[in-house]
PDB file of N, CA and C in Angstrom:
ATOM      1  N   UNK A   1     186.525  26.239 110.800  1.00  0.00           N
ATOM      2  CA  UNK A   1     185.856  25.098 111.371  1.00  0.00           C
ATOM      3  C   UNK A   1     185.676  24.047 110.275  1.00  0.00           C
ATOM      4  N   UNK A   2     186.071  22.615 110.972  1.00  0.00           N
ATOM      5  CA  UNK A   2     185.363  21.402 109.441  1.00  0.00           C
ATOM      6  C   UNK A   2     184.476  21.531 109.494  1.00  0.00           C
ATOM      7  N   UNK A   3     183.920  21.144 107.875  1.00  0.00           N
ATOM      8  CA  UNK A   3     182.634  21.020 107.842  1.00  0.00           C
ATOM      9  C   UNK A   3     182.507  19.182 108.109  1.00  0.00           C
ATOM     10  N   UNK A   4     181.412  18.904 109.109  1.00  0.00           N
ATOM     11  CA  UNK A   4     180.582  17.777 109.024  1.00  0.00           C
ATOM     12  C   UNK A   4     179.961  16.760 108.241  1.00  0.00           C
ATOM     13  N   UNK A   5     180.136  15.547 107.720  1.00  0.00           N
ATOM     14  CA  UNK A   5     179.097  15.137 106.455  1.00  0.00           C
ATOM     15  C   UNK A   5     177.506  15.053 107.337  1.00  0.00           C
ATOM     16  N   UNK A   6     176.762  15.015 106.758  1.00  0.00           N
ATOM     17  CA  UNK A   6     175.395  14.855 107.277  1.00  0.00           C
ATOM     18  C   UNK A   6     174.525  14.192 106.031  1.00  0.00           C
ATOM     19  N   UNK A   7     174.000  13.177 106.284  1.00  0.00           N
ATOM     20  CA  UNK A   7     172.787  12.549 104.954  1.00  0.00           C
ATOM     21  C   UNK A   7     171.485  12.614 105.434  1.00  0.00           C
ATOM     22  N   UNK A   8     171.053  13.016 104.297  1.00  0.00           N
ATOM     23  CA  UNK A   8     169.388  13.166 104.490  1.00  0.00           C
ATOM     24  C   UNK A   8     168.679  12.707 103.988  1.00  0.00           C
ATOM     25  N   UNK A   9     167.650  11.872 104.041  1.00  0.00           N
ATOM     26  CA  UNK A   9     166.912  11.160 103.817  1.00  0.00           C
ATOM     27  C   UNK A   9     165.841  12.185 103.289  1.00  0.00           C
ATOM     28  N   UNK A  10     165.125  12.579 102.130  1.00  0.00           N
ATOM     29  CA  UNK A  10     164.108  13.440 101.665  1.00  0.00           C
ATOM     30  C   UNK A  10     163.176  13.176 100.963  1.00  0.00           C
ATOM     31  N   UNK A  11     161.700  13.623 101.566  1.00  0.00           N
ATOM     32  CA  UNK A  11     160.755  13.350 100.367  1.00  0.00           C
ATOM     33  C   UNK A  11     161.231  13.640  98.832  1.00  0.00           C
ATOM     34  N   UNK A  12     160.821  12.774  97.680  1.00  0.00           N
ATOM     35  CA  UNK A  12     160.997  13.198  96.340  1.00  0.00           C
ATOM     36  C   UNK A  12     160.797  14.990  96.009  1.00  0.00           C
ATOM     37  N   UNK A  13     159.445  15.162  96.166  1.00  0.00           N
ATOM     38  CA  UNK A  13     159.434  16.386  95.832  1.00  0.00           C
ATOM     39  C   UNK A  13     160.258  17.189  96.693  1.00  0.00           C
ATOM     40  N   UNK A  14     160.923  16.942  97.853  1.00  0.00           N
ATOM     41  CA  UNK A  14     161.507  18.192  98.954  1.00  0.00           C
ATOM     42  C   UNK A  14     162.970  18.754  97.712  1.00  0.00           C
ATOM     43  N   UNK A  15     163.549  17.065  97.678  1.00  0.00           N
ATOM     44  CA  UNK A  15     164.631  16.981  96.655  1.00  0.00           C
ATOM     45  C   UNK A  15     164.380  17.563  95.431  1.00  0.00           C
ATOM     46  N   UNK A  16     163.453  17.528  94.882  1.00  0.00           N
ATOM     47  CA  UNK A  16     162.949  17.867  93.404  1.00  0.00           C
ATOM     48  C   UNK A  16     163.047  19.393  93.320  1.00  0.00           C
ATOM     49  N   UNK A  17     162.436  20.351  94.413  1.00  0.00           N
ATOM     50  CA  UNK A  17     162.223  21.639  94.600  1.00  0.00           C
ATOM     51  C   UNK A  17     163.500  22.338  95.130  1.00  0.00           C
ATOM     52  N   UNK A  18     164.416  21.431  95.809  1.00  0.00           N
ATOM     53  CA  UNK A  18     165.573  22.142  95.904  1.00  0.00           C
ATOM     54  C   UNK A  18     166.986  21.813  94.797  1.00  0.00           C
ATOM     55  N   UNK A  19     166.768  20.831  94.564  1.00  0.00           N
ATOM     56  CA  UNK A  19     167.291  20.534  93.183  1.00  0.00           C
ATOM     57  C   UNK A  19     166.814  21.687  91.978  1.00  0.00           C
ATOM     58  N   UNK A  20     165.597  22.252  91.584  1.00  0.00           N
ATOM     59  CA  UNK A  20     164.969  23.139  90.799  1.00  0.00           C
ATOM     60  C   UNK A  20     165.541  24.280  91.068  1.00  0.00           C
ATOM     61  N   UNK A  21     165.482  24.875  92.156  1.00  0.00           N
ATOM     62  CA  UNK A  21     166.095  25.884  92.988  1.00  0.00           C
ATOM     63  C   UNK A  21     167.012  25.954  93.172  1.00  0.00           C
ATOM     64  N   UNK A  22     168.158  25.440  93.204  1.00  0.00           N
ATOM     65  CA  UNK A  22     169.694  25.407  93.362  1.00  0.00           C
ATOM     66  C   UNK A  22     170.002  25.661  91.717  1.00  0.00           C
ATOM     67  N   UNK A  23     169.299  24.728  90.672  1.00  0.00           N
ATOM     68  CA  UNK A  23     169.835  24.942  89.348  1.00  0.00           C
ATOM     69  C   UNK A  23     169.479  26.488  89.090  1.00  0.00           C
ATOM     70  N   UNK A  24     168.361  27.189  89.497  1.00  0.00           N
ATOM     71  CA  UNK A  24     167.921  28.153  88.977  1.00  0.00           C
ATOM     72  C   UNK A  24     168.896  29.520  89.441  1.00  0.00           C
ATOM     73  N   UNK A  25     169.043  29.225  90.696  1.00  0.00           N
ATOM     74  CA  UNK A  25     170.283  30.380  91.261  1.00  0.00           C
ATOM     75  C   UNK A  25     171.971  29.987  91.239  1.00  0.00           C
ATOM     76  N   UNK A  26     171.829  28.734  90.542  1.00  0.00           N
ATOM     77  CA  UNK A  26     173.121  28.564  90.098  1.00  0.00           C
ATOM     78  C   UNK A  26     174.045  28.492  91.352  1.00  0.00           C
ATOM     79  N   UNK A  27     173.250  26.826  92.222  1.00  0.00           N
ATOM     80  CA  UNK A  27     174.287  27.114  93.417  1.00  0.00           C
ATOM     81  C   UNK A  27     174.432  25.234  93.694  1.00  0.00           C
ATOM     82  N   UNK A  28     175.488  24.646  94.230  1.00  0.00           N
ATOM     83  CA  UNK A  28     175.488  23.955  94.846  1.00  0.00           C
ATOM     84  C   UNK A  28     174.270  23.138  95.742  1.00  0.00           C
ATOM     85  N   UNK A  29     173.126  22.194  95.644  1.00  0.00           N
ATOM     86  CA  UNK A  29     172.571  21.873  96.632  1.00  0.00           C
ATOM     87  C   UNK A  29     173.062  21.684  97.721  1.00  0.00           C
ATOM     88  N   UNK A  30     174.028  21.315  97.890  1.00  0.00           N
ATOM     89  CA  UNK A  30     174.873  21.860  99.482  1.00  0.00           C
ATOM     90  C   UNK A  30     174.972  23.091  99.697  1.00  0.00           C
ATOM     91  N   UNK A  31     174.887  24.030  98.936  1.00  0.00           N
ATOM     92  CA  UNK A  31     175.190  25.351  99.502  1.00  0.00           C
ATOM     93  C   UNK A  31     173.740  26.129  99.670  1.00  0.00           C
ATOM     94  N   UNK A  32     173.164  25.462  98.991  1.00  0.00           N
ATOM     95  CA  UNK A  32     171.392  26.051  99.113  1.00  0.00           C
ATOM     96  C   UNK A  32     171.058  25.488 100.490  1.00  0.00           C
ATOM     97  N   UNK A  33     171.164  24.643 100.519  1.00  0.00           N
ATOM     98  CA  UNK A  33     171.043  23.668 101.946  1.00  0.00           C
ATOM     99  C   UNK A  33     170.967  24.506 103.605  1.00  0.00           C
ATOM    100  N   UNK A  34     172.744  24.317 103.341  1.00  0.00           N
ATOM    101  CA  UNK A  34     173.225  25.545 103.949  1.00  0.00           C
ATOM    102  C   UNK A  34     172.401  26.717 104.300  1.00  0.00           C
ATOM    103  N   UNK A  35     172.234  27.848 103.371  1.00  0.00           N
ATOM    104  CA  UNK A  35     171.652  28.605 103.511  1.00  0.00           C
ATOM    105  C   UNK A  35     170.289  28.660 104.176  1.00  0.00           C
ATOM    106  N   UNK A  36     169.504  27.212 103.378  1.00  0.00           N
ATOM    107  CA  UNK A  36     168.398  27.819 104.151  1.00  0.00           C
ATOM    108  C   UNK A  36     168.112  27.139 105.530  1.00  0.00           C
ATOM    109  N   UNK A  37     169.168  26.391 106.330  1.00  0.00           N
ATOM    110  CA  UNK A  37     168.836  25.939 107.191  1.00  0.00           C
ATOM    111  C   UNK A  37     169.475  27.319 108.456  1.00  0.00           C
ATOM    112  N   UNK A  38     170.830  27.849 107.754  1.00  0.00           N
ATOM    113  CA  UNK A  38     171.125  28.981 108.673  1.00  0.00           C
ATOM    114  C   UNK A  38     169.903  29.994 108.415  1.00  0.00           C
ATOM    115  N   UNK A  39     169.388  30.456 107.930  1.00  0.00           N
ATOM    116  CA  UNK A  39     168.020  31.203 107.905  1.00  0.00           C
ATOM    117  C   UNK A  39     167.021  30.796 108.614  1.00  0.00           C
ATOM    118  N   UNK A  40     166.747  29.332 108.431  1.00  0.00           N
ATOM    119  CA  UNK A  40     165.683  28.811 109.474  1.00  0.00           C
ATOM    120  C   UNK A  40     166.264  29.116 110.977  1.00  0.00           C
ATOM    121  N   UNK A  41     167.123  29.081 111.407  1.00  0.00           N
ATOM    122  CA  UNK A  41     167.984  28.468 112.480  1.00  0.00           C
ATOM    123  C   UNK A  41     167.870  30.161 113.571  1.00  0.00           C
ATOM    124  N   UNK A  42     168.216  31.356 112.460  1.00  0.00           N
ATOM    125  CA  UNK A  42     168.439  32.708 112.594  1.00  0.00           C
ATOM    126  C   UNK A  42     166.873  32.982 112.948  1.00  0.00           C
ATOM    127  N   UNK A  43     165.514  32.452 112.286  1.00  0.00           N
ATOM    128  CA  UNK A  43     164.418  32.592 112.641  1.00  0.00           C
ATOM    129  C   UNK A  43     163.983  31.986 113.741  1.00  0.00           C
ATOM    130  N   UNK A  44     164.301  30.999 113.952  1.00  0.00           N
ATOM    131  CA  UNK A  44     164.552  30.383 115.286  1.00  0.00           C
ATOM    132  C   UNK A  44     164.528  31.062 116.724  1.00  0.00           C
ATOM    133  N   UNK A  45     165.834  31.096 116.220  1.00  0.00           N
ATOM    134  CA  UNK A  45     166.590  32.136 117.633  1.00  0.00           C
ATOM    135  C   UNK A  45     165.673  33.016 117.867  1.00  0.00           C
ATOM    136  N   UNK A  46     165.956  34.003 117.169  1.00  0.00           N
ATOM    137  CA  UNK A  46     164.792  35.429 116.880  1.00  0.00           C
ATOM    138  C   UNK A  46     162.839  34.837 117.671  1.00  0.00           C
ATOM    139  N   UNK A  47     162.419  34.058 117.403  1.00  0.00           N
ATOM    140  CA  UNK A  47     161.612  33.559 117.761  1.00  0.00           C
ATOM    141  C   UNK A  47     161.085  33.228 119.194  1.00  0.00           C
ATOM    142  N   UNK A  48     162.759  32.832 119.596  1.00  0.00           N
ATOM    143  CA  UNK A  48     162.839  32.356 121.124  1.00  0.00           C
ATOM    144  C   UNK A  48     162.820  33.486 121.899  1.00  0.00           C
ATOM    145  N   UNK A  49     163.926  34.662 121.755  1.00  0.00           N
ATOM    146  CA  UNK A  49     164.064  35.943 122.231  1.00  0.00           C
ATOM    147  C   UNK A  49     162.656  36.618 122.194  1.00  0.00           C
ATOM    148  N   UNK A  50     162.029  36.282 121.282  1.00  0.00           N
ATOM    149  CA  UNK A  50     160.661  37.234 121.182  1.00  0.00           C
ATOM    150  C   UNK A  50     159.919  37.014 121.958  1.00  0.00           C
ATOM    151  N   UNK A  51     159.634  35.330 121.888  1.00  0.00           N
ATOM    152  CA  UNK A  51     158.944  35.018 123.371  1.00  0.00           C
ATOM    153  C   UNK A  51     159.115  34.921 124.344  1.00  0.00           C
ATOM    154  N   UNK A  52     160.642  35.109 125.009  1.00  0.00           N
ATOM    155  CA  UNK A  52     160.971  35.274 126.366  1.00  0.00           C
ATOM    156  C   UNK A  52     160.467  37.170 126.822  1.00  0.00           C
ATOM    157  N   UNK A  53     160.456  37.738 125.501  1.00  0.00           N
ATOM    158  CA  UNK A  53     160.469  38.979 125.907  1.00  0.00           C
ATOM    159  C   UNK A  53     158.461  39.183 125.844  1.00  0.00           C
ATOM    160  N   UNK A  54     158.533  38.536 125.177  1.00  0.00           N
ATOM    161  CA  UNK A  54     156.363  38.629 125.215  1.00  0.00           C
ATOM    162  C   UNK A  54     155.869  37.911 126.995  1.00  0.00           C
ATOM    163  N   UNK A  55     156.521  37.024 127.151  1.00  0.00           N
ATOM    164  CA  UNK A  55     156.384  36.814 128.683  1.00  0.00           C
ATOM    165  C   UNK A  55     156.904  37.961 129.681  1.00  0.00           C
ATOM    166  N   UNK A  56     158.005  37.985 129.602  1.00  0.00           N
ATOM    167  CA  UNK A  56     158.112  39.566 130.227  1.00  0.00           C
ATOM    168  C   UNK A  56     157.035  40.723 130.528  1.00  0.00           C
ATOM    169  N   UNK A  57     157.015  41.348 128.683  1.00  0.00           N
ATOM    170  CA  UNK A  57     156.028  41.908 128.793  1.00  0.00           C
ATOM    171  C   UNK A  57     154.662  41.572 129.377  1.00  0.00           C
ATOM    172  N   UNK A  58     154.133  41.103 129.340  1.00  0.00           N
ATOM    173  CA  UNK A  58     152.744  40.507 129.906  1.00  0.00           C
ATOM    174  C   UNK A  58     152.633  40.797 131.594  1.00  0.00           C
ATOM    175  N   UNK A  59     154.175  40.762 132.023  1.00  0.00           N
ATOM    176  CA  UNK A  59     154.011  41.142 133.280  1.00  0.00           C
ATOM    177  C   UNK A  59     154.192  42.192 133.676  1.00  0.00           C
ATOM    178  N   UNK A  60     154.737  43.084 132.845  1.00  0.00           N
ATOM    179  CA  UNK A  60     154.692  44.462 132.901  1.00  0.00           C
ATOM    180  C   UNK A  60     153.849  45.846 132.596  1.00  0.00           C
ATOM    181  N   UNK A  61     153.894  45.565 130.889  1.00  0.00           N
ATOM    182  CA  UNK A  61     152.385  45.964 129.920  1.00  0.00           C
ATOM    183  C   UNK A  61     152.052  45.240 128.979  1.00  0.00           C
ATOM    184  N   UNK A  62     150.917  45.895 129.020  1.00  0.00           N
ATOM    185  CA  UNK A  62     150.119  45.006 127.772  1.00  0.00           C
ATOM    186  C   UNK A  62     150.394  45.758 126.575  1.00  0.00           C
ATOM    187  N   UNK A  63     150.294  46.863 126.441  1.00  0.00           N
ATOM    188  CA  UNK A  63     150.754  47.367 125.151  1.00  0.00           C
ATOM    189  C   UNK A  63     152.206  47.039 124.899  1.00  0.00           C
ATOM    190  N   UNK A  64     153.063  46.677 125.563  1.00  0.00           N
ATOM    191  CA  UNK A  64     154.341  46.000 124.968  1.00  0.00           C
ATOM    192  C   UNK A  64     153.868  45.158 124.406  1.00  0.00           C
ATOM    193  N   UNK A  65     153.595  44.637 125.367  1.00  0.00           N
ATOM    194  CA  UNK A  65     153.001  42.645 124.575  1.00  0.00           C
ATOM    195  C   UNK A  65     152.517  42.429 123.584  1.00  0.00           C
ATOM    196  N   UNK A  66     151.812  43.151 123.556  1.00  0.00           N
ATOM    197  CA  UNK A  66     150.536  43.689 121.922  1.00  0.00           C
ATOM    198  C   UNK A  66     152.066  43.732 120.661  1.00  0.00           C
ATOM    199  N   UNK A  67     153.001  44.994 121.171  1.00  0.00           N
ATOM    200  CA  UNK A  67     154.087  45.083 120.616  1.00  0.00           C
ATOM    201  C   UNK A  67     154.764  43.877 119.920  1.00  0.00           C
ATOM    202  N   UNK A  68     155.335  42.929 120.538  1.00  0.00           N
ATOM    203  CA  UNK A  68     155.793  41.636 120.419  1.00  0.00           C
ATOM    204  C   UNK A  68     155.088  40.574 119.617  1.00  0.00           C
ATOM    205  N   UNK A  69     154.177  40.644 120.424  1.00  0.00           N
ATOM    206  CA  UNK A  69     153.217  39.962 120.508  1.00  0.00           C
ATOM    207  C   UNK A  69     152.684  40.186 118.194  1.00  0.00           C
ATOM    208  N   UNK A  70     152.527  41.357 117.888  1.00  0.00           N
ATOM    209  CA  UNK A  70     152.784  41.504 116.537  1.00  0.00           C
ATOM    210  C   UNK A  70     153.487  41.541 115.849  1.00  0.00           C
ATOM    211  N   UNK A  71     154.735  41.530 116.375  1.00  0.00           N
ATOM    212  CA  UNK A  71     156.111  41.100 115.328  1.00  0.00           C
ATOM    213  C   UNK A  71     156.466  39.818 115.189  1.00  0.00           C
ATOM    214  N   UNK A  72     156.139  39.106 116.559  1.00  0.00           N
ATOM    215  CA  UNK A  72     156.212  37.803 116.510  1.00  0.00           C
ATOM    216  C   UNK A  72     155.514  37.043 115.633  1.00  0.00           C
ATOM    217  N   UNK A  73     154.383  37.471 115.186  1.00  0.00           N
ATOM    218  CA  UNK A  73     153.150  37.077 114.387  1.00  0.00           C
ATOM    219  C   UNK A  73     153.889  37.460 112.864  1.00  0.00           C
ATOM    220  N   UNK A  74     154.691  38.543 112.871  1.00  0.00           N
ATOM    221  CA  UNK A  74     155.021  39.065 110.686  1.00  0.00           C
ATOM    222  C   UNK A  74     156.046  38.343 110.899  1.00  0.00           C
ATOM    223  N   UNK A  75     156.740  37.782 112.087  1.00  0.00           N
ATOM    224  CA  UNK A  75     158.397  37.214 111.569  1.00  0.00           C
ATOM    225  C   UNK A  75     157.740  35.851 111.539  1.00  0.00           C
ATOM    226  N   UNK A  76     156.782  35.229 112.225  1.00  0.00           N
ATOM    227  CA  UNK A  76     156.463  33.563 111.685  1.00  0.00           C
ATOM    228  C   UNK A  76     155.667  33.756 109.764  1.00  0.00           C
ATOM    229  N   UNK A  77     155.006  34.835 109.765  1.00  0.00           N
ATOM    230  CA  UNK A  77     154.890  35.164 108.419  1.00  0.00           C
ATOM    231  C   UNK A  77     155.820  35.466 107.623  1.00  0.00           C
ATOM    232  N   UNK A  78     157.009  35.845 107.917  1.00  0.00           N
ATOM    233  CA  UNK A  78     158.094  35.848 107.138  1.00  0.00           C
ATOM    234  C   UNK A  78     158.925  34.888 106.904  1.00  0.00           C
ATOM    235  N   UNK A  79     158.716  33.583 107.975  1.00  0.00           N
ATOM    236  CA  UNK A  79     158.917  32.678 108.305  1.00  0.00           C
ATOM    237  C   UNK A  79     158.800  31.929 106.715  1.00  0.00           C
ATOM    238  N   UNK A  80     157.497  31.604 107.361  1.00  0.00           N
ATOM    239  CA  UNK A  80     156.952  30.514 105.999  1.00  0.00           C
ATOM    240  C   UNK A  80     156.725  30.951 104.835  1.00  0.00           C
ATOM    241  N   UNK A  81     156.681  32.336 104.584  1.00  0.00           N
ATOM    242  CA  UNK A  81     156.724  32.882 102.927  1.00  0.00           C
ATOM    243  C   UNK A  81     158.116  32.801 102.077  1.00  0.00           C
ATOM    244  N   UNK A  82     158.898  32.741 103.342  1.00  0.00           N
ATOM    245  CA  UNK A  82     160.544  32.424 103.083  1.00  0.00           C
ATOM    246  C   UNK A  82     161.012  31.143 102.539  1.00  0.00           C
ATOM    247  N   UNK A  83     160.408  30.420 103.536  1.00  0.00           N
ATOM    248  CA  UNK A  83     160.626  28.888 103.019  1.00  0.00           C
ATOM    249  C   UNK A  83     159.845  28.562 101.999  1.00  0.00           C
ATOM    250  N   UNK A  84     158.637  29.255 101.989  1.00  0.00           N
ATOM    251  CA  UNK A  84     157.797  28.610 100.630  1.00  0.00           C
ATOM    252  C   UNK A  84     158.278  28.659  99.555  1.00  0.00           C
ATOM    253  N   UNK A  85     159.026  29.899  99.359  1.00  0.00           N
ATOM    254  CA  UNK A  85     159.415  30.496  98.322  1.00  0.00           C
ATOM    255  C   UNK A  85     160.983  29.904  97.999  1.00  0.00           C
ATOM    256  N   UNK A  86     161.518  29.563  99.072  1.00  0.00           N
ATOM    257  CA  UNK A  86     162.913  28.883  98.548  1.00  0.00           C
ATOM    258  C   UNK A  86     162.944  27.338  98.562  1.00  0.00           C
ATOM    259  N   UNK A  87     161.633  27.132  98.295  1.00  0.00           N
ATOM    260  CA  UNK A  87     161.565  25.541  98.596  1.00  0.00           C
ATOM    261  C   UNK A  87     161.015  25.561  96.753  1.00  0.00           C
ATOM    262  N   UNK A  88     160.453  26.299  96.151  1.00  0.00           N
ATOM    263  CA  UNK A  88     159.950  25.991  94.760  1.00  0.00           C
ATOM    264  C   UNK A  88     160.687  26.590  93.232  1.00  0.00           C
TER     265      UNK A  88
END
């Protein structure tokens, strides 16, 4: 598949921290980019499925839901500890 150009307009520091971060793992800021937007994107998805299936549940059991309903909660925590951490 081509790749697309795309420009982004970024706060200083957004640039600053992924600029820091790309030098430190020795990668392309395009390829850091990349990465962490397919990661966001993969959390995403995952996100959506969880809550179609937490609605489900709810109409079925509640201890599913509870189920979901707490993973959904460590993957938005995995969420933002992810990005925090690849943003500095």
């Amino acid at each position: 598949m081509k790749n697309e150009k795309l420009t982004l307009n970024l706060p200083p520091e957004l640039l600053e921290a992924i600029e820091k971060k790309a030098k430190r793992e020795k990668k392309k800021k395009e390829d850091l980019i990349k990465e962490l937007l397919a990661f966001y994107l993969s959390i995403e998805d995952r996100k959506t499925r969880i809550k179609k299936e937490i609605v489900k549940s709810y109409k079925t059991s509640s201890e599913t839901s509870l189920f979901f309903s707490r993973e959904f909660f460590e993957l938005e925590q995995e969420l933002y500890k992810e990005l925090f951490n690849n943003i500095k």
